[in-house]
C-alpha atoms as a PDB file:
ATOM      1  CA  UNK A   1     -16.088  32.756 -33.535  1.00  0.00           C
ATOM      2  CA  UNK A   2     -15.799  30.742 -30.342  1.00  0.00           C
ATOM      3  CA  UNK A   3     -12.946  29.756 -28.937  1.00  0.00           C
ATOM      4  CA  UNK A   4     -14.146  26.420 -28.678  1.00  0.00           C
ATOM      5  CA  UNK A   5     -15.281  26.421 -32.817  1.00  0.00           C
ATOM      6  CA  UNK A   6     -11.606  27.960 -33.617  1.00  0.00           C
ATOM      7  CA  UNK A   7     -10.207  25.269 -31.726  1.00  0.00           C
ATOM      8  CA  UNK A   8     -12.450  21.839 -33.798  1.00  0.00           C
ATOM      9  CA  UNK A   9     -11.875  23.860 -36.937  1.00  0.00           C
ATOM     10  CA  UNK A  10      -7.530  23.245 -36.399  1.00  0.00           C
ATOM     11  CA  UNK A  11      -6.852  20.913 -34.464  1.00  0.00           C
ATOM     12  CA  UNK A  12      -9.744  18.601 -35.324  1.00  0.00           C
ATOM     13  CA  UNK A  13      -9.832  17.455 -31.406  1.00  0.00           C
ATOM     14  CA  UNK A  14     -12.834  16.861 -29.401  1.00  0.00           C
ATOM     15  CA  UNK A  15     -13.321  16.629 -25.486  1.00  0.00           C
ATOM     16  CA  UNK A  16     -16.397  14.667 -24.016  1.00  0.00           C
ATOM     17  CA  UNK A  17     -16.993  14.960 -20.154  1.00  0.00           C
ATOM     18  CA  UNK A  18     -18.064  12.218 -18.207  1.00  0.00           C
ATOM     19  CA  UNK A  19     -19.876  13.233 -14.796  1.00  0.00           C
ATOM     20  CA  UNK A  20     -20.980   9.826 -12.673  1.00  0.00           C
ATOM     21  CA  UNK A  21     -23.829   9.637 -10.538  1.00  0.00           C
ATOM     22  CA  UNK A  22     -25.383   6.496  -9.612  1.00  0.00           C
ATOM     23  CA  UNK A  23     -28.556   6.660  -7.551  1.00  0.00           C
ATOM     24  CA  UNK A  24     -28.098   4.532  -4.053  1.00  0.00           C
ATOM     25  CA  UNK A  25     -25.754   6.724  -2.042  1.00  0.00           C
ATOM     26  CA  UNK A  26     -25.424   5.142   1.311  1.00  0.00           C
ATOM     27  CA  UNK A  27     -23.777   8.448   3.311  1.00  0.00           C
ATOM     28  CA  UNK A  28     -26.422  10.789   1.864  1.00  0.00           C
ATOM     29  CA  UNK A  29     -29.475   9.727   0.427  1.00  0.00           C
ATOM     30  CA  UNK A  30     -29.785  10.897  -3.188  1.00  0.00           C
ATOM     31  CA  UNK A  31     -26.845  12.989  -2.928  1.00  0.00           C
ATOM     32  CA  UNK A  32     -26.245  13.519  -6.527  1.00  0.00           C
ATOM     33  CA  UNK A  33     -29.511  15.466  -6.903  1.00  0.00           C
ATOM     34  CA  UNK A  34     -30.264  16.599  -3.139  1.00  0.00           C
ATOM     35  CA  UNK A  35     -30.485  21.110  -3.176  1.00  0.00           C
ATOM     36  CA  UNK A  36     -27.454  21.915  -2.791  1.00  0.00           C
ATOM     37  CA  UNK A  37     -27.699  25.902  -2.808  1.00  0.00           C
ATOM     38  CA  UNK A  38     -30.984  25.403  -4.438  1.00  0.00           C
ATOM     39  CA  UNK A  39     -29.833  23.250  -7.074  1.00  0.00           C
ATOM     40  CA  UNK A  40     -29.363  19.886  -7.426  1.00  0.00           C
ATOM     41  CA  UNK A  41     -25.884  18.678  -6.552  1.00  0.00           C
ATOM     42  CA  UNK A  42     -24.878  17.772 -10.215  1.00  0.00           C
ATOM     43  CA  UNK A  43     -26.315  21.169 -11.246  1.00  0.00           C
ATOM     44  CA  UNK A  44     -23.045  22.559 -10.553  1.00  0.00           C
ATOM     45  CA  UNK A  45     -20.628  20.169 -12.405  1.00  0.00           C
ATOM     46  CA  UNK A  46     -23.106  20.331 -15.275  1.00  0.00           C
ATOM     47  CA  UNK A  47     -22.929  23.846 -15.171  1.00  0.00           C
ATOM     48  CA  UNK A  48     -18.971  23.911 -15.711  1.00  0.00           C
ATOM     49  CA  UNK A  49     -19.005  21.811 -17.980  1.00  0.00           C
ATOM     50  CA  UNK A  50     -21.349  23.734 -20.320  1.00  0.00           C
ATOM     51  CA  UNK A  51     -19.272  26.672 -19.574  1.00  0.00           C
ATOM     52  CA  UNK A  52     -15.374  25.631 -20.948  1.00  0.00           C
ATOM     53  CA  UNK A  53     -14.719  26.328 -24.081  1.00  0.00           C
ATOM     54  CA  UNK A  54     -12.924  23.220 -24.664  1.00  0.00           C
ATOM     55  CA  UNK A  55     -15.296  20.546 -24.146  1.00  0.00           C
ATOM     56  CA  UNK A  56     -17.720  19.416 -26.749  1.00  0.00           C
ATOM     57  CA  UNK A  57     -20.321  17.010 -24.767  1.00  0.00           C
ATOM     58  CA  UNK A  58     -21.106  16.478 -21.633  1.00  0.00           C
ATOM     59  CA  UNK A  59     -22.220  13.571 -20.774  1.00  0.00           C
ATOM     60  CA  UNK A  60     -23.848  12.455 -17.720  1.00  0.00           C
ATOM     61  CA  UNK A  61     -23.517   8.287 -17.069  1.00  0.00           C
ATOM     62  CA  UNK A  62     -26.817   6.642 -14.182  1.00  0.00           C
ATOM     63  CA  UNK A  63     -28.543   3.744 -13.699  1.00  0.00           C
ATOM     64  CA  UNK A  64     -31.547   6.145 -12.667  1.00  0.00           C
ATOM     65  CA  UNK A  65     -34.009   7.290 -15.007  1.00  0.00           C
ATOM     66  CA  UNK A  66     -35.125  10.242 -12.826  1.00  0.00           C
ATOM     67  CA  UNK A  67     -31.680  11.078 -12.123  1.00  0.00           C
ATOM     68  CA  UNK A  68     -31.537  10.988 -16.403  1.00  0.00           C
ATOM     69  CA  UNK A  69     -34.226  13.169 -16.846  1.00  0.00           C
ATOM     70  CA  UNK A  70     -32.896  15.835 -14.087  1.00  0.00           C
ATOM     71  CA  UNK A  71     -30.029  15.790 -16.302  1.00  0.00           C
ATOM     72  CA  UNK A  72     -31.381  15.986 -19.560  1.00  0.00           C
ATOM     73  CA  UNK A  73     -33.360  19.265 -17.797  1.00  0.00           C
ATOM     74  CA  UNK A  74     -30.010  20.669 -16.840  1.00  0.00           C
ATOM     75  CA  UNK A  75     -28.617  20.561 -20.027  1.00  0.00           C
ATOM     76  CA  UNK A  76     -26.545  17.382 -20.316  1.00  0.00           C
ATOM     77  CA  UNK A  77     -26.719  14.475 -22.369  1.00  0.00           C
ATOM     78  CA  UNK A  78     -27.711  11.227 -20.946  1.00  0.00           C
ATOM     79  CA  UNK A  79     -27.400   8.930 -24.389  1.00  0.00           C
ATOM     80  CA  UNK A  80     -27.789   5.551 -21.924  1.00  0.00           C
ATOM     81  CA  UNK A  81     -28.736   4.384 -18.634  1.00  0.00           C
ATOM     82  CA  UNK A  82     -25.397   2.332 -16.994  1.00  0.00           C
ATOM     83  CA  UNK A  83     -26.005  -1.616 -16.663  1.00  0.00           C
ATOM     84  CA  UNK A  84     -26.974  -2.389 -13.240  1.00  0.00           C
ATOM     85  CA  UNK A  85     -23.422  -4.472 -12.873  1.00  0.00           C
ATOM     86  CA  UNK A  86     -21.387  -1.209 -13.416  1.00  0.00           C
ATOM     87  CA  UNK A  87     -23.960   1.100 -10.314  1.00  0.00           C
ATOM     88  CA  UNK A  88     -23.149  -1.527  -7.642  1.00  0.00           C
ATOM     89  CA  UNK A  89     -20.949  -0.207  -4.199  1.00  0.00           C
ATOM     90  CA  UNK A  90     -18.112  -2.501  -6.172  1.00  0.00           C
ATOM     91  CA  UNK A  91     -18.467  -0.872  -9.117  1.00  0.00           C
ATOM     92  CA  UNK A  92     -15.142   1.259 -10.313  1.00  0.00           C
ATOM     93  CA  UNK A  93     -15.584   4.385 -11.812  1.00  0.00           C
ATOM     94  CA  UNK A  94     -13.064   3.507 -14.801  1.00  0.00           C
ATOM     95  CA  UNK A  95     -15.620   0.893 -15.495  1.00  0.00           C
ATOM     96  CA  UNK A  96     -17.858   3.306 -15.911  1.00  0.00           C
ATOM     97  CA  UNK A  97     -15.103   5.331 -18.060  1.00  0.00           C
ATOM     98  CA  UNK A  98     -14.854   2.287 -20.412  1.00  0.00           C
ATOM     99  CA  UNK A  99     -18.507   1.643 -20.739  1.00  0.00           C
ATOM    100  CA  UNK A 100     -18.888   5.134 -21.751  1.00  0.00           C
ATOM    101  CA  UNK A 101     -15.605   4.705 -23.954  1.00  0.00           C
ATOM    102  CA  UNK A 102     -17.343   2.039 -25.722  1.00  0.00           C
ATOM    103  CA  UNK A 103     -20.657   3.458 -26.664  1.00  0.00           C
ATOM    104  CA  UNK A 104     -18.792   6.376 -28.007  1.00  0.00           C
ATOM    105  CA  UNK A 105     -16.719   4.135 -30.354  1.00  0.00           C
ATOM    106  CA  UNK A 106     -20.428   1.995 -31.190  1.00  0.00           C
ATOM    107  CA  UNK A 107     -21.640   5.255 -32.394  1.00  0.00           C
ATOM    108  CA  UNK A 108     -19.005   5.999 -34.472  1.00  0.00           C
ATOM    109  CA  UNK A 109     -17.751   9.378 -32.109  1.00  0.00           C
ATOM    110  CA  UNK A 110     -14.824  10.147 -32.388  1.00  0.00           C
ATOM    111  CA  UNK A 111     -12.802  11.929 -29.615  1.00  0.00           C
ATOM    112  CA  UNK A 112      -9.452  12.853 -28.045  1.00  0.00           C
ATOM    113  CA  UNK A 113      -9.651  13.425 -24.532  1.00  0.00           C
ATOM    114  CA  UNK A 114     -12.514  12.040 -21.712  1.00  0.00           C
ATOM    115  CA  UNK A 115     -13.020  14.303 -18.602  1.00  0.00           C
ATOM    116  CA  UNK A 116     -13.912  13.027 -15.664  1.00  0.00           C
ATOM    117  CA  UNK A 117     -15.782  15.376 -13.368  1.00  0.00           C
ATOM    118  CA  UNK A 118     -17.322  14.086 -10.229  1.00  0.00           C
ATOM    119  CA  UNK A 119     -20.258  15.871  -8.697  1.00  0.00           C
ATOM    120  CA  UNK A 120     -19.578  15.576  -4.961  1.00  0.00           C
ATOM    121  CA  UNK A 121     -16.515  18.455  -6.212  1.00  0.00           C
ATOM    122  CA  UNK A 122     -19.199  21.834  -6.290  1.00  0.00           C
ATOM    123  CA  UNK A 123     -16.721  24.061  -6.114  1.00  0.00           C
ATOM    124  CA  UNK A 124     -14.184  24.927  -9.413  1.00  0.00           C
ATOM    125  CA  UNK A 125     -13.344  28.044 -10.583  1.00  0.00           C
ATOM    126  CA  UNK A 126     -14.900  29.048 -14.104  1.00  0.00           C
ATOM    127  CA  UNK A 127     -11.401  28.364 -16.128  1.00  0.00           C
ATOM    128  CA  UNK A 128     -10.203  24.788 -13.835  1.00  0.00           C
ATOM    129  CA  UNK A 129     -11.563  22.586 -16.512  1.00  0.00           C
ATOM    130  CA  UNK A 130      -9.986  24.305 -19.442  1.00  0.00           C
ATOM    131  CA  UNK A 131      -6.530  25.083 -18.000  1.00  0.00           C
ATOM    132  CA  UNK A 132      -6.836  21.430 -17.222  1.00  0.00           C
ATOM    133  CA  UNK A 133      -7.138  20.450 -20.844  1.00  0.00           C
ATOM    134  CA  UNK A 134      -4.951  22.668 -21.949  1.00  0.00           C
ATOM    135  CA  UNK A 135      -1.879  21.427 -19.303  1.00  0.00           C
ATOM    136  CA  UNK A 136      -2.498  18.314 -20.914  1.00  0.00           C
ATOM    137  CA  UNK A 137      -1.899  19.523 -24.163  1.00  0.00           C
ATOM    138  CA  UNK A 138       0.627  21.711 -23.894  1.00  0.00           C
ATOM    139  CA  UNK A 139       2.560  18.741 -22.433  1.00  0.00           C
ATOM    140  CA  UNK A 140       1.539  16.399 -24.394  1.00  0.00           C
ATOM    141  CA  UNK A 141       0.618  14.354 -21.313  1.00  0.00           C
ATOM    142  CA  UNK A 142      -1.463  10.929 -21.347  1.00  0.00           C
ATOM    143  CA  UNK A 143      -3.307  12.102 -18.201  1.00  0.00           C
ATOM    144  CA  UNK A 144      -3.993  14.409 -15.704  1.00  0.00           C
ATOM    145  CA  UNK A 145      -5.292  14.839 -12.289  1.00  0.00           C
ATOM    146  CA  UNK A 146      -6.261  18.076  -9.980  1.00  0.00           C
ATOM    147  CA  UNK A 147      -4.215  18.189  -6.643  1.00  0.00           C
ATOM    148  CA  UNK A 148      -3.527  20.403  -3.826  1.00  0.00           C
ATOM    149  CA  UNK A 149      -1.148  21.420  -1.518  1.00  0.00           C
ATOM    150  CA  UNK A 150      -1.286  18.774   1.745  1.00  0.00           C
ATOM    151  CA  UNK A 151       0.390  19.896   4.948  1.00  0.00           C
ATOM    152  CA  UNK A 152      -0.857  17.382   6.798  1.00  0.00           C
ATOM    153  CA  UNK A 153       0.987  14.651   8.905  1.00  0.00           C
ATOM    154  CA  UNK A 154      -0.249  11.623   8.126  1.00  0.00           C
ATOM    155  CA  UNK A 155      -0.030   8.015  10.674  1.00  0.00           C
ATOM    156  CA  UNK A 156      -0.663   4.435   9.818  1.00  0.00           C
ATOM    157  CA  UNK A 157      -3.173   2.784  12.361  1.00  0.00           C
ATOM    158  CA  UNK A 158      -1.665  -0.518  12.958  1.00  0.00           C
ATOM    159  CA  UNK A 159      -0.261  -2.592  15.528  1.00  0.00           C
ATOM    160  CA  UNK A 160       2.535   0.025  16.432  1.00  0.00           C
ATOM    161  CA  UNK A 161       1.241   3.346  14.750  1.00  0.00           C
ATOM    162  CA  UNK A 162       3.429   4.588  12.110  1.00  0.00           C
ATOM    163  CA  UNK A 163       3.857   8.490  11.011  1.00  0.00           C
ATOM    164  CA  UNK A 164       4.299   9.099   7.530  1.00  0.00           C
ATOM    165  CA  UNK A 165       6.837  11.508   8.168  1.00  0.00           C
ATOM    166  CA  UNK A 166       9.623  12.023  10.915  1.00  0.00           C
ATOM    167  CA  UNK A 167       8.068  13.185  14.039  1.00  0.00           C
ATOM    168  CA  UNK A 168      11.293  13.387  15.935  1.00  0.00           C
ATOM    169  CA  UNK A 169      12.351  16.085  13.300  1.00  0.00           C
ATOM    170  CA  UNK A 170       8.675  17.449  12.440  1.00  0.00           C
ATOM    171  CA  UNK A 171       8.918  19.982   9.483  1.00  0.00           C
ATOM    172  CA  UNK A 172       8.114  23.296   9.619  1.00  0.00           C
ATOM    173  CA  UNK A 173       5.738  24.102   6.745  1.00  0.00           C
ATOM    174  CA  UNK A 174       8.169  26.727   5.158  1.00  0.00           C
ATOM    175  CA  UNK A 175      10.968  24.783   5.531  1.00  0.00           C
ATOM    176  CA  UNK A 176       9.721  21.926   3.294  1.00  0.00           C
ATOM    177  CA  UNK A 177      10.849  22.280  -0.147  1.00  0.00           C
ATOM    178  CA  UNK A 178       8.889  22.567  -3.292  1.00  0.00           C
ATOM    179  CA  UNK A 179      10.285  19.020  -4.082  1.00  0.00           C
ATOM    180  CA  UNK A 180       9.224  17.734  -1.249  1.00  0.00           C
ATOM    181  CA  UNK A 181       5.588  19.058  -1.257  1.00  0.00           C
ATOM    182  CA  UNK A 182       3.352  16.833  -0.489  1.00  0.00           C
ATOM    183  CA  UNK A 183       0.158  16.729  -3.141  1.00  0.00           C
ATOM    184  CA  UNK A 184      -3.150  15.668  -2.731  1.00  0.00           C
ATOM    185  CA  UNK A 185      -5.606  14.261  -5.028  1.00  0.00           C
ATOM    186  CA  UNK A 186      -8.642  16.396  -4.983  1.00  0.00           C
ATOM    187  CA  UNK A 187     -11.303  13.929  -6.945  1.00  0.00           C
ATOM    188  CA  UNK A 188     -12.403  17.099  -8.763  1.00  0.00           C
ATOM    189  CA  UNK A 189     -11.112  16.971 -12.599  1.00  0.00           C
ATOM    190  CA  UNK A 190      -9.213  13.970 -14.358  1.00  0.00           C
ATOM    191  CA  UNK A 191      -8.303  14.068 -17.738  1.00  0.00           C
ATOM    192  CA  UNK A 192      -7.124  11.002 -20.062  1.00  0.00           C
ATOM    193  CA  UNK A 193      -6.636  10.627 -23.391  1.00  0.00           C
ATOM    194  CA  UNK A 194      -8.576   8.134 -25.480  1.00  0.00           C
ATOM    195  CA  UNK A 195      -5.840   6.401 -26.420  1.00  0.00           C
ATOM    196  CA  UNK A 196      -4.401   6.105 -22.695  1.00  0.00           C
ATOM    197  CA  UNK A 197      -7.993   4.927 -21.168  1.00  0.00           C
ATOM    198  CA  UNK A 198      -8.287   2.229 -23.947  1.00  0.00           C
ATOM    199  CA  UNK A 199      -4.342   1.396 -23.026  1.00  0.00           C
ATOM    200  CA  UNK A 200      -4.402   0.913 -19.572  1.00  0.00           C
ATOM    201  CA  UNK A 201      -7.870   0.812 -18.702  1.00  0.00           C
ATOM    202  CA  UNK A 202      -7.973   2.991 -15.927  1.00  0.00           C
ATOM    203  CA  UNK A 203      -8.079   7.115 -15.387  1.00  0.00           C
ATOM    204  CA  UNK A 204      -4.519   7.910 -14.902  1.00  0.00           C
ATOM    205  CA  UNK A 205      -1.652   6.080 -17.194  1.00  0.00           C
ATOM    206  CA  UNK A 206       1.756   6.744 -18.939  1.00  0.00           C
ATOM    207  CA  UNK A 207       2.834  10.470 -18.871  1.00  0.00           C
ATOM    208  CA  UNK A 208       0.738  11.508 -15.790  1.00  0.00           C
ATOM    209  CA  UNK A 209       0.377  15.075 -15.270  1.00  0.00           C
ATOM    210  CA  UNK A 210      -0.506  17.545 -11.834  1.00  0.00           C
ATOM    211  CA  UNK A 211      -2.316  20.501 -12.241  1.00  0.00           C
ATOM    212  CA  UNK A 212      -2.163  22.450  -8.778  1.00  0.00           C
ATOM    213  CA  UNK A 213      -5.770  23.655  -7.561  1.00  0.00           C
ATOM    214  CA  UNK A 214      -7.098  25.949  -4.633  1.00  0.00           C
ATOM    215  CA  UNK A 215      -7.350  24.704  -1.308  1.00  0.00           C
ATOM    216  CA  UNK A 216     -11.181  25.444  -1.803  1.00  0.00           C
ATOM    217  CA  UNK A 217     -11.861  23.640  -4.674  1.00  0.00           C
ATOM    218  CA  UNK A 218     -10.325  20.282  -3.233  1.00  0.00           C
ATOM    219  CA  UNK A 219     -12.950  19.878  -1.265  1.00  0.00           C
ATOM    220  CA  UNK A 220     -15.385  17.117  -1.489  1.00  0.00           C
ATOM    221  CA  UNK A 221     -18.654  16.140  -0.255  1.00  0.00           C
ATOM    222  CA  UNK A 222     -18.275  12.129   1.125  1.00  0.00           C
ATOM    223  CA  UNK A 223     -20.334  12.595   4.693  1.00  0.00           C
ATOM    224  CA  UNK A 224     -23.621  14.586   5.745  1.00  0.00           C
ATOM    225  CA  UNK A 225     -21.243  16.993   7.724  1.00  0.00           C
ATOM    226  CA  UNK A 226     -19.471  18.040   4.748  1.00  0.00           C
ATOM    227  CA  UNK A 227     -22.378  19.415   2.952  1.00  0.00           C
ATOM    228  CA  UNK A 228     -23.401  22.402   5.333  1.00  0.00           C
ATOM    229  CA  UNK A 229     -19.282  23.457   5.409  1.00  0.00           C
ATOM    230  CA  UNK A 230     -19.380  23.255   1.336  1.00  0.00           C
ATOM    231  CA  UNK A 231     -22.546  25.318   1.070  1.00  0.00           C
ATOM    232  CA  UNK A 232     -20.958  27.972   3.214  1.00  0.00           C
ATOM    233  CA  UNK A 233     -17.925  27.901   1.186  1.00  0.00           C
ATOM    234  CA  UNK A 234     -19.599  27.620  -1.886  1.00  0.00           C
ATOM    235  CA  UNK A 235     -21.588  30.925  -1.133  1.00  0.00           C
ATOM    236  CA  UNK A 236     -18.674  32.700  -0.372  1.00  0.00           C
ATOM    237  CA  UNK A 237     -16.925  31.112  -3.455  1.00  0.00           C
ATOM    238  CA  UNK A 238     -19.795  32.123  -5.816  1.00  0.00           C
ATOM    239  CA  UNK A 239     -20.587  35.260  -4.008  1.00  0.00           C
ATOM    240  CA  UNK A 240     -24.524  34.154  -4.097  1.00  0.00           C
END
């Protein structure tokens, strides 16, 4: 018996993935479903998805039909196409999450947690998604976010730029302390609780929980530049 069957069968919990992608990109045409190392971009996502244990739909949320029916040919659900109000550039993506939210409850599913998994984030090791859950769990966290290790030093472009950090006494990287780490929000895997999204109406909420990622799956495809460096990392990554 599957892991994922053992795991319905006790605890009676079930995990629905959301994965966004609104036709209209401005920075890459069609990015959602452009090749990206032969597949279409959301391929990938898709793909993990299907493959942890611990999630029991995966839901894809457009306003595009031909974006729907890629998905629906890549093995994802695509129950509804999104209003044309929630695929505008002012559109959040916890509307999105509550929209989807809503026709779960209107068709009487019931579910625990909702993970978010955006598309332009190729790159996750087979287990990220399910060690994500399972943090959460384990914890008994409200949400959860991916995040990586930042050892950047960041500035504040305004009238008299400001450094977010003491550049008279700049840090050595080994001498900061594991308290002191600064974290940063990779975009790749969020998880909430049903109870949590519906509270505060928004991805991240009450007990918030980190899971640490690799530096190579924080990275995120946002400009046309970025897509030749991920498809050489991603062949590396995947060993294609």
């Amino acid at each position: 018996m599957k892991l994922r069957q053992v795991y319905r069968i006790f605890k009676m919990d079930r995990n629905v993935a959301l994965i966004p992608i609104r036709s209209g990109s401005k920075s890459i045409k069609d990015k959602n479903i452009n090749l990206f190392l032969g597949k279409p971009l959301v391929f990938w996502t898709i793909k993990h998805a299907l493959e942890s244990s611990l999630i029991d739909r995966v839901l894809v949320s457009t306003d595009s039909k031909k974006y729907a029916e890629i998905a629906v040919s890549l093995g994802a659900e695509v129950p509804f196409l999104r209003p044309a109000e929630l695929a505008v550039d002012t559109s959040s993506t916890e509307d999105v999450m509550m929209h989807c939210d809503q026709f779960l409850q209107n068709d009487g599913y019931v579910y625990s947690r909702m993970v978010l998994l955006q598309c332009t984030s190729p790159i996750r090791r087979k287990t990220l998604i399910d060690d994500c859950v399972t943090q959460l769990i384990d914890t008994k966290g409200d949400t959860l976010l991916t995040v990586t290790e930042d050892h950047s030093f960041g500035w504040y472009d305004k009238k008299k730029p400001i450094a977010d950090y003491d550049y008279k006494r700049r840090p050595r990287r080994q001498d900061i302390s594991s308290c002191d780490q600064r974290l940063r929000e990779t975009g790749s895997v969020y998880v909430t609780t049903s109870s949590a999204l519906r509270k505060y109406k928004n991805r991240l909420g009450g007990n918030i929980q980190l899971f640490r990622s690799s530096r190579i799956e924080s990275f995120e495809i946002d400009e046309p530049e970025d897509w030749t460096v991920l498809e050489r990392l991603a062949t590396q990554f995947y060993g294609i």
